[in-house]
C-alpha atoms as a PDB file:
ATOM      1  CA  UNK A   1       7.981  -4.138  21.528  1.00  0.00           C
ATOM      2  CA  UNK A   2      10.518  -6.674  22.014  1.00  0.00           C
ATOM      3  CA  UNK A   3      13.571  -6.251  23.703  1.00  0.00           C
ATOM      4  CA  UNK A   4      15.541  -7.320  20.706  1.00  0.00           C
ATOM      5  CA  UNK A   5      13.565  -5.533  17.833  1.00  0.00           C
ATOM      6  CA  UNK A   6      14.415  -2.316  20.021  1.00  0.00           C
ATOM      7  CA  UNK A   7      18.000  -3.387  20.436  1.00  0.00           C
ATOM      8  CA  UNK A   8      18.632  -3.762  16.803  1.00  0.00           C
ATOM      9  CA  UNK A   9      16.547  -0.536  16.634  1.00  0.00           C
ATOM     10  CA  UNK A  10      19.012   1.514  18.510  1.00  0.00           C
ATOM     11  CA  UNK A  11      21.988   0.068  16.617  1.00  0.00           C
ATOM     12  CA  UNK A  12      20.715   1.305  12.833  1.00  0.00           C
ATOM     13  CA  UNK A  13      19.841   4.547  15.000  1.00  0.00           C
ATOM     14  CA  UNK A  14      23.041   4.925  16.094  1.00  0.00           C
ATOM     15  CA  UNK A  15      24.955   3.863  12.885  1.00  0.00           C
ATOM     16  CA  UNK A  16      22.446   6.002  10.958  1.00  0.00           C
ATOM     17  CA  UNK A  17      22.278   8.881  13.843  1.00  0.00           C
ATOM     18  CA  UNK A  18      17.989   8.349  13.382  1.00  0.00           C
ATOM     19  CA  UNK A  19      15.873   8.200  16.043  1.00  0.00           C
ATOM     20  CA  UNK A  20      14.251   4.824  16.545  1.00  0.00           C
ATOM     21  CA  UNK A  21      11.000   6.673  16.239  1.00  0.00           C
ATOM     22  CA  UNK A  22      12.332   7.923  12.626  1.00  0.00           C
ATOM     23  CA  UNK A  23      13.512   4.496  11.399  1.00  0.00           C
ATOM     24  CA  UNK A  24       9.552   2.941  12.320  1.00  0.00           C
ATOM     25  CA  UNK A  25       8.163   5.504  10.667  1.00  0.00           C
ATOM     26  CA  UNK A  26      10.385   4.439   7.450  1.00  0.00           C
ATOM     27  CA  UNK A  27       9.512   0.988   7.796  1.00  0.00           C
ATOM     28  CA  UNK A  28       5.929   1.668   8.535  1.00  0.00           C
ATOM     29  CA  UNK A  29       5.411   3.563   4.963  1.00  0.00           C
ATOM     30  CA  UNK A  30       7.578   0.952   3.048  1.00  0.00           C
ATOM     31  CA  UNK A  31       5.476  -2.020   4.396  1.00  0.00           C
ATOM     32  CA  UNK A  32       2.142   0.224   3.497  1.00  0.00           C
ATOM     33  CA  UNK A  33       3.788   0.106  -0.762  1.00  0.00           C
ATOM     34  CA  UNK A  34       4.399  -3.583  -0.440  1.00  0.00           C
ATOM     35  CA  UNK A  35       0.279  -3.790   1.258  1.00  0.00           C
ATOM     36  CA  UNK A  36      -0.566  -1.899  -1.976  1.00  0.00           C
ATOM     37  CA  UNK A  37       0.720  -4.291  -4.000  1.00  0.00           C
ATOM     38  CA  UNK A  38      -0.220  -6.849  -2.671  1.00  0.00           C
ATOM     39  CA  UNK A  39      -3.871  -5.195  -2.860  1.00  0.00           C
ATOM     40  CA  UNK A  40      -3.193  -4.689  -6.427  1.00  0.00           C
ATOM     41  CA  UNK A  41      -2.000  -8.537  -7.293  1.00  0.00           C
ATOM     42  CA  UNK A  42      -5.432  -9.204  -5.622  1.00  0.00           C
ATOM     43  CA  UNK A  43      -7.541  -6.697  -7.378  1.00  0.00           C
ATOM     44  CA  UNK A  44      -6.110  -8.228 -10.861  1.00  0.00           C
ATOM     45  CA  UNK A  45      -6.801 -11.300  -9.911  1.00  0.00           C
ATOM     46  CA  UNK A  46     -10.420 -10.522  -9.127  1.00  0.00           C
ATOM     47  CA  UNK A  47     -10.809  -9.244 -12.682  1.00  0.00           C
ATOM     48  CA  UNK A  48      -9.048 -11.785 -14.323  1.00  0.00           C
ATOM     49  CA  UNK A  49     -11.055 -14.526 -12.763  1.00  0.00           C
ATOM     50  CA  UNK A  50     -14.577 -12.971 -13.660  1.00  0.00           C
ATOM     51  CA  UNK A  51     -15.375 -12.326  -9.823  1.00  0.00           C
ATOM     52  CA  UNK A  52     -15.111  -8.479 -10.484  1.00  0.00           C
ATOM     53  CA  UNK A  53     -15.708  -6.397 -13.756  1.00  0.00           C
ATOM     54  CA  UNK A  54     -14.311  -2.902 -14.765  1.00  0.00           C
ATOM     55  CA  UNK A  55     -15.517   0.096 -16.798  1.00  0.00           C
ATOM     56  CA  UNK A  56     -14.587   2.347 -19.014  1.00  0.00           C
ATOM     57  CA  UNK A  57     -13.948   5.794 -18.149  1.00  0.00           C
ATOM     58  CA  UNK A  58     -17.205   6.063 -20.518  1.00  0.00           C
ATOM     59  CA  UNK A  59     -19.156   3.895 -18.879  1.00  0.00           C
ATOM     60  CA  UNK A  60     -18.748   5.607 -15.392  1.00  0.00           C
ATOM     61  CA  UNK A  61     -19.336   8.980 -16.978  1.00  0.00           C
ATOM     62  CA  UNK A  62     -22.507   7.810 -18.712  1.00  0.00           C
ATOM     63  CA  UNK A  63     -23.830   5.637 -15.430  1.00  0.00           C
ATOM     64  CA  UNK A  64     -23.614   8.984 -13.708  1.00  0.00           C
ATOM     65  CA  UNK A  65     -25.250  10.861 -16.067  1.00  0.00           C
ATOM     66  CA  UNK A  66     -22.292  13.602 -16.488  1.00  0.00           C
ATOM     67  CA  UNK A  67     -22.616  12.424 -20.763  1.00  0.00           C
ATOM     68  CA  UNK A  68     -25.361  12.588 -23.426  1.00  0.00           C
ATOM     69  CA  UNK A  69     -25.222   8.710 -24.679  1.00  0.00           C
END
């Protein structure tokens, strides 16, 4: 890692009293809910353009046979 992320590490640490491995951890799992957004955006955009379809809950139920039609 680079000498100044770790720097700038240490100083939240110590301001916070966290451990740097704490404060990565943090970051880590807020990047992963902006990557799931940004999955989402996508997703939408799949199904709004016609590239991708959905189903109804229905649908799925009757595809795998768990309803009578």
């Amino acid at each position: 890692m680079d000498e100044e992320l770790l720097a700038e590490l240490d100083q939240y640490g110590s301001t916070l009293e966290r451990t740097r491995t704490y404060l990565i951890e943090k970051a880590v799992v807020s990047y992963f809910d902006t990557l799931d957004e940004i999955v989402a955006d996508m997703r939408i955009d799949e199904v709004k353009s016609g590239r991708t379809s959905v189903m109804s809950l229905e649908e799925v139920a009757q595809k795998l046979e768990l309803i009578d039609v």
